[in-house]
Protein backbone atom coordinates (compact mmCIF):
# COMPACT_ATOMS: atom_id res chain seq x y z
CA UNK A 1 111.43 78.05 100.84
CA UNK A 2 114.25 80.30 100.12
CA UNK A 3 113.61 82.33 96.31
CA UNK A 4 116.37 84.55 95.23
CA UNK A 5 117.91 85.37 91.39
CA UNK A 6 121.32 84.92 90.92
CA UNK A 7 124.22 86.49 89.09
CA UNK A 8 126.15 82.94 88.71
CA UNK A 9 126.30 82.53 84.77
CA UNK A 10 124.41 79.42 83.68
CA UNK A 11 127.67 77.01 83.00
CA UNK A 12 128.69 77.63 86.39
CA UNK A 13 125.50 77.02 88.42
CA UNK A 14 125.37 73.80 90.49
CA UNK A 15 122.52 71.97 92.34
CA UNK A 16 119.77 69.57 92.40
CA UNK A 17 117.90 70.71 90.13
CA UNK A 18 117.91 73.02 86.62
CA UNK A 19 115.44 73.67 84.43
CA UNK A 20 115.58 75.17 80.96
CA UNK A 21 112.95 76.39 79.05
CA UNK A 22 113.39 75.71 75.05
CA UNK A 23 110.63 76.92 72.32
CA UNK A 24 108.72 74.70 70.41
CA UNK A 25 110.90 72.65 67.42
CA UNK A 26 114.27 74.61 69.14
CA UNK A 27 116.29 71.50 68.95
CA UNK A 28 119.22 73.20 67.36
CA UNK A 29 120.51 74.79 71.06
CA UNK A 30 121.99 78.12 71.35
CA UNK A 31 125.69 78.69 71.52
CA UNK A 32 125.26 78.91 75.36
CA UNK A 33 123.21 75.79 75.40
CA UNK A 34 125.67 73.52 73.51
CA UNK A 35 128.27 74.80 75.66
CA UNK A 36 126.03 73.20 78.53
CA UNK A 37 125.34 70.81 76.94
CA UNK A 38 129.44 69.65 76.13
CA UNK A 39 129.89 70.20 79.90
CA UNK A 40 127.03 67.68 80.62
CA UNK A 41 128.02 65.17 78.75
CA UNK A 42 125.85 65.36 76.00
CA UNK A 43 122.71 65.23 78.59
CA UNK A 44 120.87 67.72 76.76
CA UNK A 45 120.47 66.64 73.54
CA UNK A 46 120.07 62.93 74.66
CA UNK A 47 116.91 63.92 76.59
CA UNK A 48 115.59 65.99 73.31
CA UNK A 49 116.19 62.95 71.24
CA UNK A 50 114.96 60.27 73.60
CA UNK A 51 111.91 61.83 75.14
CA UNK A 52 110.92 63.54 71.69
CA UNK A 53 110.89 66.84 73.18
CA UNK A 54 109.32 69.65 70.80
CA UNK A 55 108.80 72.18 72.95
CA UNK A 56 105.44 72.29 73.21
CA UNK A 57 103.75 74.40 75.63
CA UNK A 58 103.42 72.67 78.88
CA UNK A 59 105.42 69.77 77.96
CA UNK A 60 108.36 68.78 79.90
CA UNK A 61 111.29 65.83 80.33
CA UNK A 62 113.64 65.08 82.96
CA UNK A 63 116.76 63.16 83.44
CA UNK A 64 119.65 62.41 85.53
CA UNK A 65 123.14 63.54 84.61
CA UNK A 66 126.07 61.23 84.96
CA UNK A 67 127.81 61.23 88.12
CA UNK A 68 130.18 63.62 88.88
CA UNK A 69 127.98 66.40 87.51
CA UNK A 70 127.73 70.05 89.77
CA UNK A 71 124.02 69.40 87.65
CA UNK A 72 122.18 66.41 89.27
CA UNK A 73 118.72 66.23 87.05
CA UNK A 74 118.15 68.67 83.81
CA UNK A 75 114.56 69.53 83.09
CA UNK A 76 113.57 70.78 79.89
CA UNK A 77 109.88 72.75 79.75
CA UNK A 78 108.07 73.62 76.69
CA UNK A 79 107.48 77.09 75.88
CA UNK A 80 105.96 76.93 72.69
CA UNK A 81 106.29 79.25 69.70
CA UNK A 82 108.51 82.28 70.55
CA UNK A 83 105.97 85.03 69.15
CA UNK A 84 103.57 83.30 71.19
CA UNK A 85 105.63 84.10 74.40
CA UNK A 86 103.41 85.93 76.88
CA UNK A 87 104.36 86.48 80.49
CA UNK A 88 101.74 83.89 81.95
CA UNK A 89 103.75 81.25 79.65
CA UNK A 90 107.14 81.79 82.12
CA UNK A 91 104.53 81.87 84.77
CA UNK A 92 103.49 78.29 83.53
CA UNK A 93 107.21 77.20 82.44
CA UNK A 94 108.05 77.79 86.17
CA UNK A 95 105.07 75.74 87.78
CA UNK A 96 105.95 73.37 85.66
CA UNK A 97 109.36 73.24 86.72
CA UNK A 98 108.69 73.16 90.15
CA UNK A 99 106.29 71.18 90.42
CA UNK A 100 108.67 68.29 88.19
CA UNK A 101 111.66 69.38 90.91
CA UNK A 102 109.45 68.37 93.41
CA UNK A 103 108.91 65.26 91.75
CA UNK A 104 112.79 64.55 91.27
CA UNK A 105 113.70 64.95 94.77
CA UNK A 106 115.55 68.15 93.69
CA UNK A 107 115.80 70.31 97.20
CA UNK A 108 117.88 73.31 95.47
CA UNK A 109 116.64 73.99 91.87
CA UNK A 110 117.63 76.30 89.23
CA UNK A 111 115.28 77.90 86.61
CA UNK A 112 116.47 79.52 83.08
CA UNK A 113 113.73 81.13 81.22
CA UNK A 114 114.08 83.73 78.37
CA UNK A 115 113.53 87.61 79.38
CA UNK A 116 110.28 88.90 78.41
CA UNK A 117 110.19 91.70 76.09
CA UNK A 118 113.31 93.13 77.42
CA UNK A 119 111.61 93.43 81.41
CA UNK A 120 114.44 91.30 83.53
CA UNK A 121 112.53 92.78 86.57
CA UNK A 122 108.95 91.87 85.87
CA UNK A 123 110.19 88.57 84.07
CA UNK A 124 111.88 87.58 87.30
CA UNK A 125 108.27 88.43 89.37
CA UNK A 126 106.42 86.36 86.80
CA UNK A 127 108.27 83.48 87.47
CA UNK A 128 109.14 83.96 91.51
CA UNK A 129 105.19 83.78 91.23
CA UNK A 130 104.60 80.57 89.33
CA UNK A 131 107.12 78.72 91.39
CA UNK A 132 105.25 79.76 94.73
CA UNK A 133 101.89 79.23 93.84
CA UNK A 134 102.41 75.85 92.14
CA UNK A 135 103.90 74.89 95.54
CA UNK A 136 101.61 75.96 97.99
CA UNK A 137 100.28 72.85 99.89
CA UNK A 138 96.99 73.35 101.72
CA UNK A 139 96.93 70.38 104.48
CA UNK A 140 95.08 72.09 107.05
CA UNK A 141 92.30 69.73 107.31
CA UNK A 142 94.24 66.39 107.03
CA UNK A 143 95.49 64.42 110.15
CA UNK A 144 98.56 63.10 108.29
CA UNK A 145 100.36 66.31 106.91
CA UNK A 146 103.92 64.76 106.25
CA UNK A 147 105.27 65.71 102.70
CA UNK A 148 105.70 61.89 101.50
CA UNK A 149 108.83 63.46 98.93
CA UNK A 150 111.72 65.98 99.56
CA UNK A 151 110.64 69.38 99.29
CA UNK A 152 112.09 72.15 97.03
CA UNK A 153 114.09 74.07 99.60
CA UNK A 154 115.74 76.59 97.86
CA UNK A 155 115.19 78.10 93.87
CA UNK A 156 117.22 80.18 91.85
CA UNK A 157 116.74 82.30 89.03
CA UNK A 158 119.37 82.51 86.32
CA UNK A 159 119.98 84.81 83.51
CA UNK A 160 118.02 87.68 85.00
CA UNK A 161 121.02 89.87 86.93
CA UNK A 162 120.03 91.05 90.62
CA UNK A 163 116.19 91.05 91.45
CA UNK A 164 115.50 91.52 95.26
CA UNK A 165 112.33 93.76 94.47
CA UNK A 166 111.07 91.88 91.74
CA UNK A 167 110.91 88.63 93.77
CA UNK A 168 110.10 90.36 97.08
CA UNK A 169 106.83 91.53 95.58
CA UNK A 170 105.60 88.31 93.61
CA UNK A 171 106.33 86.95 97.14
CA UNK A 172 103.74 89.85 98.94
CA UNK A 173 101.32 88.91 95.71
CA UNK A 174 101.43 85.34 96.85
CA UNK A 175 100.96 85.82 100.41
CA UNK A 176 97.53 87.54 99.27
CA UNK A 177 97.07 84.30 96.82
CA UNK A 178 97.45 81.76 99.55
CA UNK A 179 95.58 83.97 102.02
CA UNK A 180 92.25 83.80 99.78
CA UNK A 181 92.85 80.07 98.36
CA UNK A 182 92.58 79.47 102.35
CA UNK A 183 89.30 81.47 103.06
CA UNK A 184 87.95 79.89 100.23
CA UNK A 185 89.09 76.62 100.45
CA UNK A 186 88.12 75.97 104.33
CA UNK A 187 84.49 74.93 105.08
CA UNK A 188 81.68 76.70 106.31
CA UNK A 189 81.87 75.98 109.96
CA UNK A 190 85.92 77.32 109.92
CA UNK A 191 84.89 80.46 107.42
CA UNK A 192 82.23 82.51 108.92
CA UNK A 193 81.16 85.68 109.10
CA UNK A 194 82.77 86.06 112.37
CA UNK A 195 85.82 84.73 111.14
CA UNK A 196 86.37 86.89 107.85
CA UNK A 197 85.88 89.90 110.19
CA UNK A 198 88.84 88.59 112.92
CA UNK A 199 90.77 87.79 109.42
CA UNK A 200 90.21 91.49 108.42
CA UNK A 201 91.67 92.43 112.03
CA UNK A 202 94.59 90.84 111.77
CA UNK A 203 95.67 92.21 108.48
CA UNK A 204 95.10 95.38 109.79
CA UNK A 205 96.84 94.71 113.21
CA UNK A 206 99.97 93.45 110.59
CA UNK A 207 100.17 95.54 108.51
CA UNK A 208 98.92 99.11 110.26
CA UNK A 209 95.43 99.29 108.04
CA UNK A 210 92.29 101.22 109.78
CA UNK A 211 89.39 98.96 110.35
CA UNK A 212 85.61 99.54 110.82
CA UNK A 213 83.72 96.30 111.39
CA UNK A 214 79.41 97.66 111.20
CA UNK A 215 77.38 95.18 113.29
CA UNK A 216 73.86 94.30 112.87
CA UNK A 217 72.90 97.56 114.83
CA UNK A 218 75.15 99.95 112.70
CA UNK A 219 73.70 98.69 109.15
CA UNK A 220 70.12 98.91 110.45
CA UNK A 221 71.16 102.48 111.27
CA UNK A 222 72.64 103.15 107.90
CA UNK A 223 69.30 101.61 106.23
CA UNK A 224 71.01 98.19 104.68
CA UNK A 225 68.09 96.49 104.35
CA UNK A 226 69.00 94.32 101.24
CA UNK A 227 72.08 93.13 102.97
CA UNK A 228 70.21 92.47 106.42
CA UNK A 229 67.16 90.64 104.83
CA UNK A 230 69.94 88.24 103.48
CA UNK A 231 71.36 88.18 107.50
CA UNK A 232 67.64 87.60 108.59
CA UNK A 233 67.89 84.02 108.55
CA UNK A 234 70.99 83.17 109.69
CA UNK A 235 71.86 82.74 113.54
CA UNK A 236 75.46 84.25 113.28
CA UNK A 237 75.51 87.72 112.81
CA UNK A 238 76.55 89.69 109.80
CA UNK A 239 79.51 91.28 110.24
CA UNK A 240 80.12 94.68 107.58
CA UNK A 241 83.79 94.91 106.51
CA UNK A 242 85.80 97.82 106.03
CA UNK A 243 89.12 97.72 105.90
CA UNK A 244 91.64 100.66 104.38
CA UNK A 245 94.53 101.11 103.55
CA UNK A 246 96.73 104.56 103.04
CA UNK A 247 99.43 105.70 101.69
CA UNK A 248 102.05 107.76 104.11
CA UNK A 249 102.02 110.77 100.99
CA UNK A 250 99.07 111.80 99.20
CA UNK A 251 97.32 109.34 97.35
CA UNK A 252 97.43 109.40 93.89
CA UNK A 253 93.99 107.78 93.42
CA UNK A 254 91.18 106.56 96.13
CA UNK A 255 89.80 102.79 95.40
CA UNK A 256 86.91 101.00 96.69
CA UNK A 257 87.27 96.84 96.05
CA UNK A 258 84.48 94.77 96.93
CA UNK A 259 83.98 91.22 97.72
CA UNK A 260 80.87 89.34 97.64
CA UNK A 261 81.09 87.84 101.11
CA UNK A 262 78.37 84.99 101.54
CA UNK A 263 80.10 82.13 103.80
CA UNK A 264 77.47 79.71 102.85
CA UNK A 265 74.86 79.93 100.63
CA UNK A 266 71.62 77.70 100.98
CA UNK A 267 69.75 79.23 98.84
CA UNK A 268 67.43 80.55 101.36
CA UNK A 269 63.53 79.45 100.80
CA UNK A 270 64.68 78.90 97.52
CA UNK A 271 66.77 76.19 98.89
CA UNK A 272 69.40 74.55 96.44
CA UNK A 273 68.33 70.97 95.65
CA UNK A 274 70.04 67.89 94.10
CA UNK A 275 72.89 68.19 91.72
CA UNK A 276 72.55 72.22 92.64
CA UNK A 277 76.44 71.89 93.98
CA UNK A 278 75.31 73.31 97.85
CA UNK A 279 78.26 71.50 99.25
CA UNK A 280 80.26 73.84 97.31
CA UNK A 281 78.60 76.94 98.58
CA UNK A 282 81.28 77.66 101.07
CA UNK A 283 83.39 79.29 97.52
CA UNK A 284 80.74 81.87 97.66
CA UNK A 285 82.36 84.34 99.34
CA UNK A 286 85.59 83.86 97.08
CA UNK A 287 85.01 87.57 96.02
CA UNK A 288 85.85 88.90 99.76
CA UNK A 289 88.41 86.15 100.13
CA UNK A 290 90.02 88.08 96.94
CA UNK A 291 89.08 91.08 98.73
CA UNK A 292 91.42 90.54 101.69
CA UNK A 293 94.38 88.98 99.83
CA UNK A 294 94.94 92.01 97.58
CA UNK A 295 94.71 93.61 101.16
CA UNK A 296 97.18 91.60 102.58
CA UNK A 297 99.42 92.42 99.34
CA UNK A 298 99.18 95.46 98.63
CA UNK A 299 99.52 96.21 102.14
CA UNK A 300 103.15 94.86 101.99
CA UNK A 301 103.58 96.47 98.69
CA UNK A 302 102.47 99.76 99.79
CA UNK A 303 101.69 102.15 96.34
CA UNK A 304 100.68 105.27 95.96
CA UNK A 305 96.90 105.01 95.97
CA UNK A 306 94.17 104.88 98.60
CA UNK A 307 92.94 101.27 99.14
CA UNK A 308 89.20 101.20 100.43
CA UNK A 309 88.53 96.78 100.94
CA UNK A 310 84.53 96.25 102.08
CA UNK A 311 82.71 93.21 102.30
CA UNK A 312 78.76 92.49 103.36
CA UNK A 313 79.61 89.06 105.20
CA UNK A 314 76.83 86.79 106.07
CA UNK A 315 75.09 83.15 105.70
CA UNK A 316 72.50 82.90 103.70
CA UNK A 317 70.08 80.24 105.89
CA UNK A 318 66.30 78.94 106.46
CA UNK A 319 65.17 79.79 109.69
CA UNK A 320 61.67 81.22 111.07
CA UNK A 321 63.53 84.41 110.17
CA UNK A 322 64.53 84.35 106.49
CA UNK A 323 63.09 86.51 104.03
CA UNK A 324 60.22 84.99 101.80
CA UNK A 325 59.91 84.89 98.07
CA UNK A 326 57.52 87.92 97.66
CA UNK A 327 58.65 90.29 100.39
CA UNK A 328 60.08 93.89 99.59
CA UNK A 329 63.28 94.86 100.89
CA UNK A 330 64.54 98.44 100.55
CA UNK A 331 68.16 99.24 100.14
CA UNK A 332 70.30 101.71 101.64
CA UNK A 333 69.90 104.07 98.91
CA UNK A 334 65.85 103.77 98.97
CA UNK A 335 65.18 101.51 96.12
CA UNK A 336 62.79 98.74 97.34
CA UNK A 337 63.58 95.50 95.51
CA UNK A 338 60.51 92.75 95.42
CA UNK A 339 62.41 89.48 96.45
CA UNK A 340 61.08 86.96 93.70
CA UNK A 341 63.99 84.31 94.40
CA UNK A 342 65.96 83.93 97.58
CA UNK A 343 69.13 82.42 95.86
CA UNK A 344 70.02 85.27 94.54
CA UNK A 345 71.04 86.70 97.19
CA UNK A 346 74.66 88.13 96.53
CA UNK A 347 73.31 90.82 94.46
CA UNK A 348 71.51 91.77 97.79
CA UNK A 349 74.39 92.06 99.94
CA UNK A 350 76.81 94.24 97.34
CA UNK A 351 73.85 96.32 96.93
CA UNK A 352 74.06 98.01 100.04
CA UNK A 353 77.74 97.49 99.86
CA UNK A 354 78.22 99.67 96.68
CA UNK A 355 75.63 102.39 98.10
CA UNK A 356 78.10 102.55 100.96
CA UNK A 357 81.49 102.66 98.73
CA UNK A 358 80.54 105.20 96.88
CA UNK A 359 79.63 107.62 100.38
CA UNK A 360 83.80 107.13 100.31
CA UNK A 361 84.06 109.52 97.70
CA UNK A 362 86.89 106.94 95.61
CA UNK A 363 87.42 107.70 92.13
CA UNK A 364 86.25 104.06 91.69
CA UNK A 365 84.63 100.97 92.29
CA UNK A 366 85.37 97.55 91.44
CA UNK A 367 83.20 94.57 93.05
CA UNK A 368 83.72 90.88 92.11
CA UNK A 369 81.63 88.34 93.50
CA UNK A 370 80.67 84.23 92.31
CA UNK A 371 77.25 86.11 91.23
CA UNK A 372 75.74 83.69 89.10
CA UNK A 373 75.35 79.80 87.58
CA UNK A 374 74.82 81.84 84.29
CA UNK A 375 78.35 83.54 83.43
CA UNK A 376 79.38 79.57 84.12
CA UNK A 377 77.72 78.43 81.31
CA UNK A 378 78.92 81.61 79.47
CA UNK A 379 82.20 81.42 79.72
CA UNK A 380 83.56 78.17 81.32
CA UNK A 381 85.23 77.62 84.15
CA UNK A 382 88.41 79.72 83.81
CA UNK A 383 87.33 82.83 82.45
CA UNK A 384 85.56 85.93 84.64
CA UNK A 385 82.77 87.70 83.37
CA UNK A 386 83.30 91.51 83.25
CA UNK A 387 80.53 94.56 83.31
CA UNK A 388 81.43 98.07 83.56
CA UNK A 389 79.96 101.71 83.12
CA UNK A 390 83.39 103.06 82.49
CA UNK A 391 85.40 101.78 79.50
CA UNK A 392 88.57 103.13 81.07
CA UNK A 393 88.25 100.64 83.74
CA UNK A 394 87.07 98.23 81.98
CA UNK A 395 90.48 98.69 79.75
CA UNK A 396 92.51 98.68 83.11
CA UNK A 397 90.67 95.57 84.77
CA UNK A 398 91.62 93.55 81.74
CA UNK A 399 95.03 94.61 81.01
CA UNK A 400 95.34 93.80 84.65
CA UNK A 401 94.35 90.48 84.01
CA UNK A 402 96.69 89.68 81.45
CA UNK A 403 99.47 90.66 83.15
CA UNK A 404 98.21 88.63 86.15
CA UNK A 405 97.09 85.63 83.66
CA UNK A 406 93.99 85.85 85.22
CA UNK A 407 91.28 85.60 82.24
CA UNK A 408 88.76 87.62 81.75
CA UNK A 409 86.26 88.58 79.36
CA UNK A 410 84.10 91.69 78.79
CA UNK A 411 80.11 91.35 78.42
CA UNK A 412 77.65 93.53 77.26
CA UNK A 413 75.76 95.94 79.60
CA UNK A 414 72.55 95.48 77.68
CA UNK A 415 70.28 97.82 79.13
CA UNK A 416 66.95 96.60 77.65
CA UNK A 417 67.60 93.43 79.36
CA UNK A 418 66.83 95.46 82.76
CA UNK A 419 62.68 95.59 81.59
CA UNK A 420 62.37 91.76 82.93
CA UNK A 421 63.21 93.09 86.17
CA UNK A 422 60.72 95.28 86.37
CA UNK A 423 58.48 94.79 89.46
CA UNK A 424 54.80 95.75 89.57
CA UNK A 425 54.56 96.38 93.45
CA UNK A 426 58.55 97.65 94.11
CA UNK A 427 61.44 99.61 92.17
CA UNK A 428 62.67 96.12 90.98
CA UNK A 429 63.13 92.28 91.43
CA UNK A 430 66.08 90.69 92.22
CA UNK A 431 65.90 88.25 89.33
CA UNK A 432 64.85 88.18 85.71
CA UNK A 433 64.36 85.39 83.07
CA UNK A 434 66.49 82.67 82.23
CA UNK A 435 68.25 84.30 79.49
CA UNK A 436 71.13 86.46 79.78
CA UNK A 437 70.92 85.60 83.99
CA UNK A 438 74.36 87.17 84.39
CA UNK A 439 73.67 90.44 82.65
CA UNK A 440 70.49 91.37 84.49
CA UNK A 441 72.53 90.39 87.69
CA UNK A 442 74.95 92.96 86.49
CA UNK A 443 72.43 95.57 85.58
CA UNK A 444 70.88 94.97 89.11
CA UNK A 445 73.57 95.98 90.65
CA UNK A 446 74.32 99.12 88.46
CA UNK A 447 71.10 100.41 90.13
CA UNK A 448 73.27 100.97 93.49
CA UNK A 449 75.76 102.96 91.77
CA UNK A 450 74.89 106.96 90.96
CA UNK A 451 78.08 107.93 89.67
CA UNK A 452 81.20 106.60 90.13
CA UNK A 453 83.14 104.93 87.47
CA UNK A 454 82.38 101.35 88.44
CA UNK A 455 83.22 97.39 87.52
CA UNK A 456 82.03 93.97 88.23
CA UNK A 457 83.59 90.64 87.90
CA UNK A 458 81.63 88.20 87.78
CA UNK A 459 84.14 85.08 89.20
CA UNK A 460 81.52 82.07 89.74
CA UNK A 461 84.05 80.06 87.47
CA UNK A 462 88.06 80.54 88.18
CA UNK A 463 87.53 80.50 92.22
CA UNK A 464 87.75 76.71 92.12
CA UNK A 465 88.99 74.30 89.82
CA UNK A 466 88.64 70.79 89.88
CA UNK A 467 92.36 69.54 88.30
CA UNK A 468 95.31 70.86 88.48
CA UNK A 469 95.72 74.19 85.83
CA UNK A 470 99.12 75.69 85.38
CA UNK A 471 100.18 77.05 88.89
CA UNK A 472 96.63 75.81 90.69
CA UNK A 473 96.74 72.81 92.39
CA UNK A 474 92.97 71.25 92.42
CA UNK A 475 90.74 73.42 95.19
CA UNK A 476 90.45 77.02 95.74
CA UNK A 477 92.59 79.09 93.03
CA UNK A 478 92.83 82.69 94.79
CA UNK A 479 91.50 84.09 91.97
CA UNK A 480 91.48 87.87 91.63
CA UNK A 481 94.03 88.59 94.01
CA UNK A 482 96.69 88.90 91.25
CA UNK A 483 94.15 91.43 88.92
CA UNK A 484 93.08 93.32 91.75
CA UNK A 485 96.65 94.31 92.62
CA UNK A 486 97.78 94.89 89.60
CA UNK A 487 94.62 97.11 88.87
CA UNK A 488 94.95 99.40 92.30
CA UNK A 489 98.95 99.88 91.86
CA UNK A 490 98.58 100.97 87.97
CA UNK A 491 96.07 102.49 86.06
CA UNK A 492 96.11 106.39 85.14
């Protein structure tokens, strides 16, 4: 699909397709609008008036113009009230409109949305992103891939002068998008640990990143033991990801991103059991999947900043091998850690991951992983759960977010919460009670972490989603990928 803005005023546009966003109750059109609107033959107000359009958020109507028309179908999409404008709204308004283009047959489409807060530029990325994420098509594992209506060839963006960068990057962003929806999507026999390490290898065969893939041997040599007694079980091998990526000047700031990276979790001993959603556990490594799109992104991109992208990869299995509940493992900074449940195992893996970021010398750390059931319950299915020992990256993460329109909300690091951990034969456990499941995981993992400013996202919930939700179709959403970039190219 060709994506390109365009200086051709709106009156003067022909195509398929065009779509114009109007705020909630704006049935009086502007002077530009009515113009349109005389050219069309009275099209747009007809379509208000017979399809009671208000302008709700979301909303949207469609018709066909009389013949003759440079304009074959209008579509209208709601944007709500205009001091409720945010950038993931034009996002929305332009999923919407693709998605309804797609619908209409229309194979070149047009899209007029209002300039956010003065920013043509980042207004134009915003929506060059919802138009190619809403329609990415993941058919791999169907026999009968033939697109059953006419696909949107060709879109437009009006009103927003010359763009080329603007829509060049939310193009690089989506790559990374549709890269992770794909790891996380495919099943656990495509996505292995083998397989995340070739996908590592070919981003950095692409785009010229260093790679250092740490076998079995090389962690036992660097004393991972909390990541290998995860591995134990398993008959594919862990495979230890670290891929970087530099700048050709000095960097302005050195990154480590982490990605929980369990292929397929069975729970181990511990072994998931009815209604416990195992034949989902292939999502579980969604936080490397994120991992390696913001690779593949900001790779393209290429900032300022020092990009370091790691990932413990493994299957968590029952075997004569796996770990028991009971046994002490000790991690690669020398805590020992009592294994009282073999499910939670992710903790395990970015334990020994975090020790080994923070070797890098980065300025800091951010891991995100689907960690736990509890921040589910917590928060619901769209919103990430954040921890952090820094409140300056905490502040960065979630402005990040925002601008990606990736939700996410901050949790408290309570440190009492860390006494139900406490083991009587080993420095720890790797679970505590019930209550508050998702801050003890986080606290857990603050163990593994001496100095550097440092963040987790808990993502258990926004990796997947069941329906289709603004610009995700329903399966694997890519979360992360958006935040993460937007995180390593800012911040101070």
């Amino acid at each position: 699909m060709d994506l390109r803005t365009t200086g051709t005023p709106l009156l003067k546009w022909s195509g398929d397709g065009l779509a114009i966003g109007l705020f909630e109750d704006d049935v009086e059109l502007t002077a530009e609008l009515a113009d349109l609107d005389n050219k069309l033959s009275g099209t747009l107000k007809e379509l208000i008036a017979e399809a009671e359009f208000k302008g709700k958020e979301g909303s949207s109507a469609a018709t066909r113009v009389g013949s003759g028309s440079a304009v074959r179908k209008i579509i209208l999409v709601g944007l709500g009230k205009p001091e409720g404008l945010k950038l993931d709204t034009l996002r929305r308004a332009a999923a919407i409109s693709a998605r309804v283009a797609k619908k209409e047959k229309c194979k070149l489409l047009g899209i007029r949305l209002p300039i956010w807060n003065d920013q043509a530029a980042l207004t134009a990325q915003t929506i060059a992103e919802g138009a190619e994420l809403a329609l990415y098509q993941d058919t791999r594992f169907k026999s009968d891939t033939e697109d059953k209506g006419a696909s949107v060839e060709q879109i437009e963006l009006l009103g927003l002068g010359v763009q080329d960068e603007a829509v060049t990057r939310a193009r690089q962003i989506a790559s990374g998008v549709f890269l992770a929806r794909e790891l996380v999507a495919a099943p656990a026999n495509y996505v292995t640990p083998i397989t995340l390490a070739e996908t590592a290898e070919a981003i950095a065969r692409e785009h010229g990143l260093s790679l250092e893939i740490l076998e079995r041997e090389d962690c036992e040599k660097l004393g991972m033991g909390a990541f290998l007694g995860v591995a134990q079980g398993a008959d594919l091998p862990p495979k230890f990801i670290h891929l970087t990526y530099k700048p050709e000047s000095t960097p302005r700031r050195k990154l480590a991103i982490i990605g929980k990276g369990l292929t397929f979790d069975s729970g181990g001993l511990n072994i998931k059991g009815a209604g416990s959603g195992i034949e989902m556990m292939k999502t579980d490594m969604g936080g490397a999947g994120a991992t390696l799109g913001a690779a593949k992104a900001i790779a393209q991109i290429k900032p300022d900043v020092e990009v370091h992208f790691i990932s413990a990869a493994t299957e968590n299995m029952i075997s004569g091998h796996a770990i028991h509940p009971g046994d002490i493992l000790t991690a690669s900074n020398g805590k020992t850690i009592e294994i009282n449940n073999t499910d939670a195992e992710g903790r395990l893996t970015l334990a020994d991951a975090l020790v080994f970021a923070e070797k890098l010398g980065v300025d800091a750390i951010v891991d995100l992983a689907t960690l736990t059931g509890a921040c589910v319950i917590a928060l619901g299915d769209e919103i990430a759960g954040l921890w952090s020992s820094d409140p300056e990256i905490a502040n960065q993460l979630t402005q990040a977010g925002e601008l990606a329109g990736e939700k996410i909300w901050q949790m408290p690091m309570e440190e009492k919460y860390f006494d139900g951990m406490k083991s009587l034969i080993a420095d720890m456990k790797n679970t505590g009670p019930r209550p508050g499941g998702s801050i003890t995981a986080a606290l857990f993992l603050k163990q593994f972490v001496k100095e550097t400013p440092w963040a987790h996202l808990d993502v258990a919930g926004p990796v997947w989603t069941e329906k289709e939700n603004g610009y995700n179709s329903p399966g694997a959403t890519g979360y992360g990928v958006r935040t993460l970039v937007n995180w390593a190219i800012g911040g101070a």
